[in-house]
C-alpha atoms as a PDB file:
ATOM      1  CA  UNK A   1       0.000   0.000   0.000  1.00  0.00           C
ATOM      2  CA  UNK A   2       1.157   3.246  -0.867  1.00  0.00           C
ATOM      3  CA  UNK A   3       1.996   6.307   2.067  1.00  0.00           C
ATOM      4  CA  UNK A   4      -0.566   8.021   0.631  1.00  0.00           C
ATOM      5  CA  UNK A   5      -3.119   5.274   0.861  1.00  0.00           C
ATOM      6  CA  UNK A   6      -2.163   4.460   4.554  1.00  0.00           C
ATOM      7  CA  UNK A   7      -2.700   7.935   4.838  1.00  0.00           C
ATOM      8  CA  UNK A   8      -6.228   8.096   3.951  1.00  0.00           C
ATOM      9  CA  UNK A   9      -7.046   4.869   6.220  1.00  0.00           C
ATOM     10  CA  UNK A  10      -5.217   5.984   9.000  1.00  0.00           C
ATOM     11  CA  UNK A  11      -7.369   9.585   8.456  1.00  0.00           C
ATOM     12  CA  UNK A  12     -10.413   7.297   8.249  1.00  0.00           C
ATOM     13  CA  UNK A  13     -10.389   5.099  11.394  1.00  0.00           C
ATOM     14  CA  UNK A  14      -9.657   8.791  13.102  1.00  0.00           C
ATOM     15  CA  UNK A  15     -12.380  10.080  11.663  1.00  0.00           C
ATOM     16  CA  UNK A  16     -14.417   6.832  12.265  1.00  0.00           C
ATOM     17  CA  UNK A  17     -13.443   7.109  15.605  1.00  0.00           C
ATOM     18  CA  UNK A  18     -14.429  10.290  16.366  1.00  0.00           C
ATOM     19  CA  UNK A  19     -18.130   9.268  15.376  1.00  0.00           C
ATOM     20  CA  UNK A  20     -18.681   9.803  11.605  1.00  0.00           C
ATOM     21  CA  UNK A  21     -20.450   7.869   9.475  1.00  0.00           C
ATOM     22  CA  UNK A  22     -18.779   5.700   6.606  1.00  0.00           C
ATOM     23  CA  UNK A  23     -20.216   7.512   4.605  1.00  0.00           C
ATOM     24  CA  UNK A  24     -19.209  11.488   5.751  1.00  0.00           C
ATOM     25  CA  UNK A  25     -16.076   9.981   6.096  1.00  0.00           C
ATOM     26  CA  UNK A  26     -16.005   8.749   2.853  1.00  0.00           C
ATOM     27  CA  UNK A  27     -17.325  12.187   1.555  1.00  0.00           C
ATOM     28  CA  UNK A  28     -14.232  13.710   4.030  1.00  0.00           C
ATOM     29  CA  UNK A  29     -11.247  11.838   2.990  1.00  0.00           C
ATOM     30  CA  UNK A  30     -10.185  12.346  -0.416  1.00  0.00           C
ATOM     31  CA  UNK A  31      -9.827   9.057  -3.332  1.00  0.00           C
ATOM     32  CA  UNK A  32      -6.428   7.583  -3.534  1.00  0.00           C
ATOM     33  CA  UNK A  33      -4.456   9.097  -6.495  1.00  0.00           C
ATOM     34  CA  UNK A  34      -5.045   6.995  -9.606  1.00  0.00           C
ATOM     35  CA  UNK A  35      -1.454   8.380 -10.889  1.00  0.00           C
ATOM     36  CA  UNK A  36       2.094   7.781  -9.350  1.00  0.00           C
ATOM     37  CA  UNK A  37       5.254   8.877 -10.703  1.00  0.00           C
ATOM     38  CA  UNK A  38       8.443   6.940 -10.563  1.00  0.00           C
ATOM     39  CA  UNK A  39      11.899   7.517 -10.287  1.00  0.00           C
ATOM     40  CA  UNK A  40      13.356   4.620 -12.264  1.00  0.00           C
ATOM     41  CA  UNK A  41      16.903   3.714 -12.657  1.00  0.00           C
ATOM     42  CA  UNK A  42      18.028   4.151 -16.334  1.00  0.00           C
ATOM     43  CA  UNK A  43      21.327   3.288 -18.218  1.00  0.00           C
ATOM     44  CA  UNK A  44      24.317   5.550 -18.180  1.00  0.00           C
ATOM     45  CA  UNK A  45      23.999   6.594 -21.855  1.00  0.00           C
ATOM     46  CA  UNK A  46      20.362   7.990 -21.961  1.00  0.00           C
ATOM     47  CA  UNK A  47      18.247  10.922 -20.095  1.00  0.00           C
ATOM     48  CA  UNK A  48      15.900  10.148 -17.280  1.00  0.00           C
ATOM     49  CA  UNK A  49      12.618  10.585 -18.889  1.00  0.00           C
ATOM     50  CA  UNK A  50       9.690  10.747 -16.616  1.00  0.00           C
ATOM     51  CA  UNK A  51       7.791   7.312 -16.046  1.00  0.00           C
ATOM     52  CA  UNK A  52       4.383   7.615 -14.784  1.00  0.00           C
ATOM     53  CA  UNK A  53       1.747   4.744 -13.093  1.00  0.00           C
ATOM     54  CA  UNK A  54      -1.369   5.164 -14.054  1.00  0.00           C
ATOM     55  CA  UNK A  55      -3.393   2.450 -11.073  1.00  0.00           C
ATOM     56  CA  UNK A  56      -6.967  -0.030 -12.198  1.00  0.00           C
ATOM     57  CA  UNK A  57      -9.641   0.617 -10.638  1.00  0.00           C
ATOM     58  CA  UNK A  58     -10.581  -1.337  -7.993  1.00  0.00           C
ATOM     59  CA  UNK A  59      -6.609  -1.888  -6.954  1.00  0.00           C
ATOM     60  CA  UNK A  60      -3.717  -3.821  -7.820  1.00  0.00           C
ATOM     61  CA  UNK A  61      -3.327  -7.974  -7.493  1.00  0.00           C
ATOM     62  CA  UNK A  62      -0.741  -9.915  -8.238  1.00  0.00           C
ATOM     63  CA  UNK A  63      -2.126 -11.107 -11.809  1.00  0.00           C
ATOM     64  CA  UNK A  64      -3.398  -7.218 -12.495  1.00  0.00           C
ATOM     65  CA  UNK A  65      -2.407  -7.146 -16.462  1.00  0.00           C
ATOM     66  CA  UNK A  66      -0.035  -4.686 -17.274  1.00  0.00           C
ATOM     67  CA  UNK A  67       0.405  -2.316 -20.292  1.00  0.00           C
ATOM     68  CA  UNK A  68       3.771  -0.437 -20.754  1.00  0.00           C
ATOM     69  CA  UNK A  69       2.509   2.541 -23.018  1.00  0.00           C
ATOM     70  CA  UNK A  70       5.552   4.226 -24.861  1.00  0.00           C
ATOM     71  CA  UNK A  71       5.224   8.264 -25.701  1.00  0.00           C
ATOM     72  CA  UNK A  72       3.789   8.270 -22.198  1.00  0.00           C
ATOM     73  CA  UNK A  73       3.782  12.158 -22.031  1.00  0.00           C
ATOM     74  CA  UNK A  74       0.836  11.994 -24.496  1.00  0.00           C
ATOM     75  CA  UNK A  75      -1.690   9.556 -22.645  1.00  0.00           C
ATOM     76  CA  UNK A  76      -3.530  12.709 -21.354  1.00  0.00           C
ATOM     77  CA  UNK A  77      -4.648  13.280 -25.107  1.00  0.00           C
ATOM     78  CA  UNK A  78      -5.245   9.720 -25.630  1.00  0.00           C
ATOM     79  CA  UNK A  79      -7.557   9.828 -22.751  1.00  0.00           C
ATOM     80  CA  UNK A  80      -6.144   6.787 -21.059  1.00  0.00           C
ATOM     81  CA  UNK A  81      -7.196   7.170 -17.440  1.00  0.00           C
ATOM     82  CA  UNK A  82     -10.738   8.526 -18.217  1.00  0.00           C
ATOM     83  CA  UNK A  83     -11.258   5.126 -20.925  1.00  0.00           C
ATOM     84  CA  UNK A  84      -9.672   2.825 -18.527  1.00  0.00           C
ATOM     85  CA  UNK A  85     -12.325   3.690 -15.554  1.00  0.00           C
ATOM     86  CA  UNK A  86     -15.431   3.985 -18.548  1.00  0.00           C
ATOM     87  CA  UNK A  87     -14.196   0.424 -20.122  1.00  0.00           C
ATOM     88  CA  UNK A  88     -13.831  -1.042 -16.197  1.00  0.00           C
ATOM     89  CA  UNK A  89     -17.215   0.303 -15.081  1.00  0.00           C
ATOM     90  CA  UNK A  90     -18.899  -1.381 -17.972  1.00  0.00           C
ATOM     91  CA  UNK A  91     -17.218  -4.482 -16.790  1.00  0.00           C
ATOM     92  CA  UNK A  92     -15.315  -4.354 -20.900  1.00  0.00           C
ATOM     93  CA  UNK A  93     -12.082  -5.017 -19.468  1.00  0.00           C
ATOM     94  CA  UNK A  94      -9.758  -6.904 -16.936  1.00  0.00           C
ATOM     95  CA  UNK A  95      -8.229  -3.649 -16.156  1.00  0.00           C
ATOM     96  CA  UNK A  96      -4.567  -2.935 -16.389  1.00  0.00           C
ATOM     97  CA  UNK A  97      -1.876  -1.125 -14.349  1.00  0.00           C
ATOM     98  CA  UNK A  98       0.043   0.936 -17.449  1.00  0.00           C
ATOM     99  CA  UNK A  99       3.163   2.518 -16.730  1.00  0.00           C
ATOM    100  CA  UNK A 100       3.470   5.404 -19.074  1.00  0.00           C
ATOM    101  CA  UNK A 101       7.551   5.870 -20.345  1.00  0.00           C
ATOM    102  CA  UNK A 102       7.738   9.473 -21.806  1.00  0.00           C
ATOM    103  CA  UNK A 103       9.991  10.026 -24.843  1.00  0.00           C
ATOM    104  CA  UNK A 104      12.795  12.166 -23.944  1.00  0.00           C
ATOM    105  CA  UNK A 105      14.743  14.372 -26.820  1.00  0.00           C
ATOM    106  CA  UNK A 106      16.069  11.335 -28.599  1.00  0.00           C
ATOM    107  CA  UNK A 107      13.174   9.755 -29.636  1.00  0.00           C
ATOM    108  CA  UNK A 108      14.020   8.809 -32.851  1.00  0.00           C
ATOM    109  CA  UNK A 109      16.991   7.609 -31.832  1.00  0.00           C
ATOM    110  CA  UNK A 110      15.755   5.522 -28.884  1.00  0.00           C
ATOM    111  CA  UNK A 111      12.533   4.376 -30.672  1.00  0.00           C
ATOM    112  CA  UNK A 112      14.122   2.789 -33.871  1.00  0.00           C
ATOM    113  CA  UNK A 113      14.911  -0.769 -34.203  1.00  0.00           C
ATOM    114  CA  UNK A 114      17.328  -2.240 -31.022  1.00  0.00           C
ATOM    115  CA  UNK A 115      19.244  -4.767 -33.962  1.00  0.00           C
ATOM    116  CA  UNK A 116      19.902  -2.703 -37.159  1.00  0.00           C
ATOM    117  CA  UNK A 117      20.345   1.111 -37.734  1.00  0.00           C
ATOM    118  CA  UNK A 118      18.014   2.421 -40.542  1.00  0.00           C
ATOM    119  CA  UNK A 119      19.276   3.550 -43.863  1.00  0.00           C
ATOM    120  CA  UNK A 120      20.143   7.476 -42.214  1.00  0.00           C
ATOM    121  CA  UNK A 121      21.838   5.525 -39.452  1.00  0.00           C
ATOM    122  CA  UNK A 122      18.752   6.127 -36.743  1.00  0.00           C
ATOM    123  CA  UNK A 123      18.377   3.936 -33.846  1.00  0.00           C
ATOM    124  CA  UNK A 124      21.481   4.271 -32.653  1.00  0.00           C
ATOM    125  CA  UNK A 125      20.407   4.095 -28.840  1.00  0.00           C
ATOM    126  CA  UNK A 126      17.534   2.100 -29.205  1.00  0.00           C
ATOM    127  CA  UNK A 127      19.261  -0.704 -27.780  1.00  0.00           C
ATOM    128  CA  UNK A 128      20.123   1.083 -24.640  1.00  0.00           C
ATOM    129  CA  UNK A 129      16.521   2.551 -24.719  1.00  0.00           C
ATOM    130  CA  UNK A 130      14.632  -1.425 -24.702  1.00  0.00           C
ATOM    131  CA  UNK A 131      17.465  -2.310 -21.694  1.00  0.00           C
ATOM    132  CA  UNK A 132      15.738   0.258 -20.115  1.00  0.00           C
ATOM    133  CA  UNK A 133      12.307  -0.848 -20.239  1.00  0.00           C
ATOM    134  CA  UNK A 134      13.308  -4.837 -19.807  1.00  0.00           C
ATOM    135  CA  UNK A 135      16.167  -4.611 -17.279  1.00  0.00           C
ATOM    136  CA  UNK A 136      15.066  -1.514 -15.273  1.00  0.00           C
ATOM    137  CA  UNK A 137      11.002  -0.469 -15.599  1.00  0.00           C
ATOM    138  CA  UNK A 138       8.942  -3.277 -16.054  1.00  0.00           C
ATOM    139  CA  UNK A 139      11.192  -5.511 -12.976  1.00  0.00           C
ATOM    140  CA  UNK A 140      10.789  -2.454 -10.752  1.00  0.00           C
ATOM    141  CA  UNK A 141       7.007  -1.571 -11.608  1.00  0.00           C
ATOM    142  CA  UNK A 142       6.787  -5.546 -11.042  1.00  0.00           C
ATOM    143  CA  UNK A 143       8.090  -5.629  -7.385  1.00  0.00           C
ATOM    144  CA  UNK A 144       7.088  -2.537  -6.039  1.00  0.00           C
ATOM    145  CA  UNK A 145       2.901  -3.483  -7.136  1.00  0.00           C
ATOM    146  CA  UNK A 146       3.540  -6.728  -6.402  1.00  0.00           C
ATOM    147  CA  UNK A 147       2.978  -8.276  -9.981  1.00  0.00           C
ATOM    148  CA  UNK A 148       3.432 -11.511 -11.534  1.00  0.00           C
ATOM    149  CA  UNK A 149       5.969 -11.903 -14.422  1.00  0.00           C
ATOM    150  CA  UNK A 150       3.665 -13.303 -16.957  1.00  0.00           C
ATOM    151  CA  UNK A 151       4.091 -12.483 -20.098  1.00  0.00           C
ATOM    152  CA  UNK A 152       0.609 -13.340 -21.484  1.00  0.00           C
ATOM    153  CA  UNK A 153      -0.670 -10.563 -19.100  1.00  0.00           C
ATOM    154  CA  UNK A 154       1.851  -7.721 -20.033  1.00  0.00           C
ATOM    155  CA  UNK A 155       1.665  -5.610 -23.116  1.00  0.00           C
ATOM    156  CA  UNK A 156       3.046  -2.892 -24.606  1.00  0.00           C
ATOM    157  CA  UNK A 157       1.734  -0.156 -27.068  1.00  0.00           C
ATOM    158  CA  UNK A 158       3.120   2.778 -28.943  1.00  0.00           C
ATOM    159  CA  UNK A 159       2.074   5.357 -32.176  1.00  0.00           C
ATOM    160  CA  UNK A 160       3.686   5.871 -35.064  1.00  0.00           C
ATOM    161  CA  UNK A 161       7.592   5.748 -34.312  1.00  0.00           C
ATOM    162  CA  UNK A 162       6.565   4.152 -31.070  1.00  0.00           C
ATOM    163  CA  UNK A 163       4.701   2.035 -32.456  1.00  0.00           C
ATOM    164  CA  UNK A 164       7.703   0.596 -34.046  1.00  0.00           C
ATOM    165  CA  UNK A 165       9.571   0.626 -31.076  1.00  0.00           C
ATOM    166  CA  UNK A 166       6.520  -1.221 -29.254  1.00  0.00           C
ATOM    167  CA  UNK A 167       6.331  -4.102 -32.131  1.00  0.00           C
ATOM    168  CA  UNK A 168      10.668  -4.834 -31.729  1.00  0.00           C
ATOM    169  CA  UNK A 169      10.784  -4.653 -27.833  1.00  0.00           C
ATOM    170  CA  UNK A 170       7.683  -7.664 -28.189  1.00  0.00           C
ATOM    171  CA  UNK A 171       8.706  -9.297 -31.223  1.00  0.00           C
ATOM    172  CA  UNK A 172      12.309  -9.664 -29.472  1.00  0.00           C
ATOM    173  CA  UNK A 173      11.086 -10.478 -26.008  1.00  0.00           C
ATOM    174  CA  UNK A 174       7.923 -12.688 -25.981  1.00  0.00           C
ATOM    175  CA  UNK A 175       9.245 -13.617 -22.788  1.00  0.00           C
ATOM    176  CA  UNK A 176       8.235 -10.717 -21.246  1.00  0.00           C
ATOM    177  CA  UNK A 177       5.489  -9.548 -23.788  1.00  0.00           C
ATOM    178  CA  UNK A 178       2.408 -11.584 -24.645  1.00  0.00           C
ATOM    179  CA  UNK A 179       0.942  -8.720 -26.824  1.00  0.00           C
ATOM    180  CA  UNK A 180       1.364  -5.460 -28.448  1.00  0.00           C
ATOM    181  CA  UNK A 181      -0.657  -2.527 -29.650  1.00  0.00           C
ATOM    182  CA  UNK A 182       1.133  -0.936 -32.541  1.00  0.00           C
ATOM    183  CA  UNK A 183      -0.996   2.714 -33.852  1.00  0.00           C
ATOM    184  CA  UNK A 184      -0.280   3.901 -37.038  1.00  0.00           C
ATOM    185  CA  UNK A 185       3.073   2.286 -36.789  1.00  0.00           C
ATOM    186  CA  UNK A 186       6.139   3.818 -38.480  1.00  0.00           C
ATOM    187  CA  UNK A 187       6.492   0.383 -40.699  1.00  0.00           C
ATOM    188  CA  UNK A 188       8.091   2.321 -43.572  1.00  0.00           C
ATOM    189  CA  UNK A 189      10.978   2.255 -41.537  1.00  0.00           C
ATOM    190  CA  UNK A 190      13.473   0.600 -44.206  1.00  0.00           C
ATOM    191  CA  UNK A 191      16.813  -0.124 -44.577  1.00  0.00           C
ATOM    192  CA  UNK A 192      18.060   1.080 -47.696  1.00  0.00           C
ATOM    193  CA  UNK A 193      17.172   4.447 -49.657  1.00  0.00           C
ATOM    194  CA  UNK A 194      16.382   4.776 -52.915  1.00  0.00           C
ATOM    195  CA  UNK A 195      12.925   4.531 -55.882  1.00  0.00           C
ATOM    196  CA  UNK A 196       9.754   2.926 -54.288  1.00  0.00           C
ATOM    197  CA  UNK A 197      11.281  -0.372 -54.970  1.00  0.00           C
ATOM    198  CA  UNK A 198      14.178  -0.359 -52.859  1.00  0.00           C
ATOM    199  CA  UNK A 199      11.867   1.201 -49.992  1.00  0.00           C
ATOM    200  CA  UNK A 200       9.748  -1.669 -50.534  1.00  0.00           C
ATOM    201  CA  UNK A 201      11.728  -4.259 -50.062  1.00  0.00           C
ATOM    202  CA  UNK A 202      13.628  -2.962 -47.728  1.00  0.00           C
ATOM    203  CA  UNK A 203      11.131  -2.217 -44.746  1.00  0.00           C
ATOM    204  CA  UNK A 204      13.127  -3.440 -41.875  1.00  0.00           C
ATOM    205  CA  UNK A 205       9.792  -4.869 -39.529  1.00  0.00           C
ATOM    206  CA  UNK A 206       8.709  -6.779 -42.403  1.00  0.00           C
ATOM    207  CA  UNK A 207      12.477  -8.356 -42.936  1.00  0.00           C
ATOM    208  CA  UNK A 208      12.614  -9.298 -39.240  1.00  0.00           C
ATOM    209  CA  UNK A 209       9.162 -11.178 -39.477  1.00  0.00           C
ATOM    210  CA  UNK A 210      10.812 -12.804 -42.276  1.00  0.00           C
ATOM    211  CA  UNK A 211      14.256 -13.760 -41.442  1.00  0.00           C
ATOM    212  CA  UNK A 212      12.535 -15.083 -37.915  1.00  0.00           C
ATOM    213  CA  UNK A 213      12.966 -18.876 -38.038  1.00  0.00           C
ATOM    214  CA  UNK A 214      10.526 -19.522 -34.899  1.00  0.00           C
ATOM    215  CA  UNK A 215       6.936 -18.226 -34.594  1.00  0.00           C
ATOM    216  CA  UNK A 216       7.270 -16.231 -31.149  1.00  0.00           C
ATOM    217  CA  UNK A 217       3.855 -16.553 -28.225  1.00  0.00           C
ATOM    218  CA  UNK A 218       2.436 -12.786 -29.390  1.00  0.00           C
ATOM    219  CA  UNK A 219      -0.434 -11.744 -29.851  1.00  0.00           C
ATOM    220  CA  UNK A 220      -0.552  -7.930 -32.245  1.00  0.00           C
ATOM    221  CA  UNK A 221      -3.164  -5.432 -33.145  1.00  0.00           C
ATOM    222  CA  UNK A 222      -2.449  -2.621 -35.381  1.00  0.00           C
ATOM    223  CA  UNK A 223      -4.440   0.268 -36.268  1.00  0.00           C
ATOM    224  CA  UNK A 224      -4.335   2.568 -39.109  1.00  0.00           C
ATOM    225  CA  UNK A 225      -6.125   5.398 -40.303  1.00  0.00           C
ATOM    226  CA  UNK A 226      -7.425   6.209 -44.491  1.00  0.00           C
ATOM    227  CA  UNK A 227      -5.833   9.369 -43.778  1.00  0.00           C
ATOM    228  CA  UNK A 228      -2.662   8.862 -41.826  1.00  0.00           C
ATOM    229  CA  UNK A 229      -0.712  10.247 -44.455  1.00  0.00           C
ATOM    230  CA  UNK A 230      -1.002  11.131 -48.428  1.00  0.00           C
ATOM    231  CA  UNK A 231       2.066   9.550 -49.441  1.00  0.00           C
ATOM    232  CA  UNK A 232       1.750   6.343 -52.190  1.00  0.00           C
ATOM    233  CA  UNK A 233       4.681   5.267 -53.018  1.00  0.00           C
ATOM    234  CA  UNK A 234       4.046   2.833 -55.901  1.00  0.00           C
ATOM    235  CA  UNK A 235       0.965   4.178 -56.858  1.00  0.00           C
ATOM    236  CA  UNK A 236      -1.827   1.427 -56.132  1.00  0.00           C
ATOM    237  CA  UNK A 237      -4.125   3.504 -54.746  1.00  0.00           C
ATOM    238  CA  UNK A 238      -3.687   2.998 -50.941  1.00  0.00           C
ATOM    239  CA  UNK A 239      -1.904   4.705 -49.138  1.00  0.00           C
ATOM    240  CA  UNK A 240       1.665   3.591 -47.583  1.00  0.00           C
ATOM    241  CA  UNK A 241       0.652   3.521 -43.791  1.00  0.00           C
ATOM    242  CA  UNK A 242      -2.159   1.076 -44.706  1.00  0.00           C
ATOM    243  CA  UNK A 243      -0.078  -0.721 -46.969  1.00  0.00           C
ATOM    244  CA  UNK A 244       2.814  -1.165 -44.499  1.00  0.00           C
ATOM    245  CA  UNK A 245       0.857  -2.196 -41.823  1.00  0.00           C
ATOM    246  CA  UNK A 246      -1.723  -4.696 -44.137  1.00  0.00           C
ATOM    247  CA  UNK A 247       1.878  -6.161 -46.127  1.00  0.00           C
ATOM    248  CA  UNK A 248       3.359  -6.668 -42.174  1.00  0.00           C
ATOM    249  CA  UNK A 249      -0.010  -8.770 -41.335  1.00  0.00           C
ATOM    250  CA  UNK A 250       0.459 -10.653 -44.429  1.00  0.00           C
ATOM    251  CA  UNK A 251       4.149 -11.681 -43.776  1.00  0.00           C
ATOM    252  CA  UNK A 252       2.668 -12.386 -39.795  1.00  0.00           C
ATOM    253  CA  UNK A 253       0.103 -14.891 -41.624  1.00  0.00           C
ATOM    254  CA  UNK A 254       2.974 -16.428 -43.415  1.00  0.00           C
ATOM    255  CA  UNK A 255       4.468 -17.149 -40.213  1.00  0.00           C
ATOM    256  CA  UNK A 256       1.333 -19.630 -38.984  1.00  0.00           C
ATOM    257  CA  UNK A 257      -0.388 -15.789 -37.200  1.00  0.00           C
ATOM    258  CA  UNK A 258      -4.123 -16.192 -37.072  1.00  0.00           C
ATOM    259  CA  UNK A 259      -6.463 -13.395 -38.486  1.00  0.00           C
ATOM    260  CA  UNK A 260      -8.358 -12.199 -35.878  1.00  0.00           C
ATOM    261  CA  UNK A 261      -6.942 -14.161 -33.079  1.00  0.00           C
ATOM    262  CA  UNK A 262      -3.648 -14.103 -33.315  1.00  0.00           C
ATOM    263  CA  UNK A 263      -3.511 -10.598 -35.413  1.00  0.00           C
ATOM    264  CA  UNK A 264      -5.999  -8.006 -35.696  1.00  0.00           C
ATOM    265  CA  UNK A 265      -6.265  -5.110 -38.045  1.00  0.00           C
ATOM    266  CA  UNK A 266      -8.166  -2.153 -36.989  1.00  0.00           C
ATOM    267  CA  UNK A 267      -8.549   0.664 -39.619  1.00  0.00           C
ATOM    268  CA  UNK A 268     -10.531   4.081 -38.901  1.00  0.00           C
ATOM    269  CA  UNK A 269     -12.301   5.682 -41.823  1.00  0.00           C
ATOM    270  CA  UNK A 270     -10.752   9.564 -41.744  1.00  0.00           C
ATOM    271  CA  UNK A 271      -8.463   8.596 -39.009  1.00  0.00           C
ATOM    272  CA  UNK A 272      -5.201  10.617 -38.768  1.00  0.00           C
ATOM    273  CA  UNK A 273      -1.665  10.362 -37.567  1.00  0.00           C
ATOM    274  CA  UNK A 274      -2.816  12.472 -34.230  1.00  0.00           C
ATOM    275  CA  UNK A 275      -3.552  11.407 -30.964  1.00  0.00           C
ATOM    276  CA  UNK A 276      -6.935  12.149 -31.490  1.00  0.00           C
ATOM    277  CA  UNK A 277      -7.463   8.900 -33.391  1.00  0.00           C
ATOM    278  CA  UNK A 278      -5.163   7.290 -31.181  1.00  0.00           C
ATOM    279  CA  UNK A 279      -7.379   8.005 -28.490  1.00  0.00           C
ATOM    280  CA  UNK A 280     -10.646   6.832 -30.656  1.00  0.00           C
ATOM    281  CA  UNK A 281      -8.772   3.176 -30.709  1.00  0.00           C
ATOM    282  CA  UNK A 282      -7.598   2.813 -27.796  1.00  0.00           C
ATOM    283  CA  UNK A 283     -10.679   1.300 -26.345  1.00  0.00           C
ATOM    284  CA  UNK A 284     -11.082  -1.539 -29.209  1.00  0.00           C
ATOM    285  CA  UNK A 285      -7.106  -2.110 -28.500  1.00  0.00           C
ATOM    286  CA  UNK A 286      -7.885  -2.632 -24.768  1.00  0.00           C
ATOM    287  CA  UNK A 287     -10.853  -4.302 -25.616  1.00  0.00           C
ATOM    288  CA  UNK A 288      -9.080  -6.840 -27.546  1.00  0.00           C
ATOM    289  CA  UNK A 289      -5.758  -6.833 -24.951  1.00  0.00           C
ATOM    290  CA  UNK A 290      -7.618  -7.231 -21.815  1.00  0.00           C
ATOM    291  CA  UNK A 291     -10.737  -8.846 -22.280  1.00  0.00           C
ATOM    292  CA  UNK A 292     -12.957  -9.172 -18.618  1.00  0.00           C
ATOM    293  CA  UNK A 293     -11.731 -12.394 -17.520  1.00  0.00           C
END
């Protein structure tokens, strides 16, 4: 229990004591915060970003699911704690205790791919950055709520470049990841440079589902939106964040993935690369993540 929860009980049996009600007292001493923030170790060659706890309602239990949620410093626009008390009220969800990891100034070079640089050599400390989530966060979010380490009830989600970042750290690490949310996720991200062919082939998720000799325990969801972006790079008609996400699914089926139980696809008609439509999905991604068990 947290100081500030024995706080409010201690205040309570006082105020019991003294002859209230249950009821005036619980009118009298304020809710437990929902939100925590944590100082988290972090490895020598990257900033302290801010890591934030956002708690279920109803409490924490050793098999509470959890959901690491990367670009944490945005999960007031995705609405996060105000869907995760509506989805848990309506009995939707096995609620989950989500730490939120905010990106710090090197995003895009902590949010790349931990294995391979990209073709402009990005990703250089996204190595160091996944350490930080597998070696540091998640074991110290673990023991100081008390949670099991079991990977079919941990997740992890991210947008667009975090999104990316979300679908390596899983793919890698089923392990510790059972499933991962991946909005509008930055699967152009390609190896070589060059005409629309070259980009093609060279996407770097879609080589690493490829080249992966072993289907890993995951369970993905993706999300994109018809209007994400404009750009169509070899001029079929749909647009490349659709495509990159729909050709990813394919090579996932390849591998022996499920449609619709293994993989899901959710795509929002007028949906854009903003957090706004972020936020619109998050509820059929939490849905689908944490069903009420």
């Amino acid at each position: 229990m947290s100081h500030d929860r024995r706080l409010a009980a201690k205040l309570g049996r006082i105020l019991v004591g003294l002859g209230l009600t249950e009821t005036a007292v619980a009118a009298t001493v304020a809710a437990p915060p929902r939100e925590e923030t944590l100082a988290v170790q972090t490895p020598e060659e990257l900033p302290a970003g801010e890591v934030r706890v956002f708690l279920p309602p109803g409490g924490v239990r050793a098999d509470t699911p959890l959901l690491v949620a990367l670009d944490g410093q945005n999960m007031t626009a995705w609405k996060l704690a105000a869907t995760l008390e509506r989805l848990a009220a309506a009995g939707e969800i096995t609620p989950p205790l989500v730490v939120a990891i905010s990106a710090t100034a090197d995003r895009i070079e902590e949010y790349g791919l931990a294995r391979t640089l990209d073709y402009a050599g990005r990703g250089k400390k996204a190595a160091a950055f996944q350490r930080r989530v597998l070696d540091f966060i998640v074991p110290e979010v673990r023991q100081r709520y008390g949670l099991r380490a079991d990977p079919a009830r941990t997740a992890i989600m991210g947008a667009s470049l975090g999104g990316l970042s979300a679908f390596d750290l899983a793919w890698a690490h089923p392990d510790v990841f059972g499933t991962v949310g991946v909005f509008s996720g930055s699967l152009w991200w390609r190896g070589e440079d060059g005409d629309w062919r070259v980009a093609q082939r060279s996407r770097l998720a879609h080589r690493i589902v490829r080249e992966t000799a072993a289907k890993p325990a995951l369970r993905l969801w993706f999300e994109a939106g018809t209007a994400d972006e404009t750009d169509d790079r070899d001029g079929n008609g749909v647009i490349d964040a659709i495509q990159d996400t729909t050709e990813l699914i394919d090579e996932l089926t390849a591998k022996e993935f499920r449609r619709d139980v293994d993989v899901a696809y959710h795509e929002i008609a007028g949906g854009h690369h903003h957090e706004s439509t972020w936020a619109e999905a998050l509820p059929v991604f939490l849905k689908w993540a944490f069903p009420r068990r």
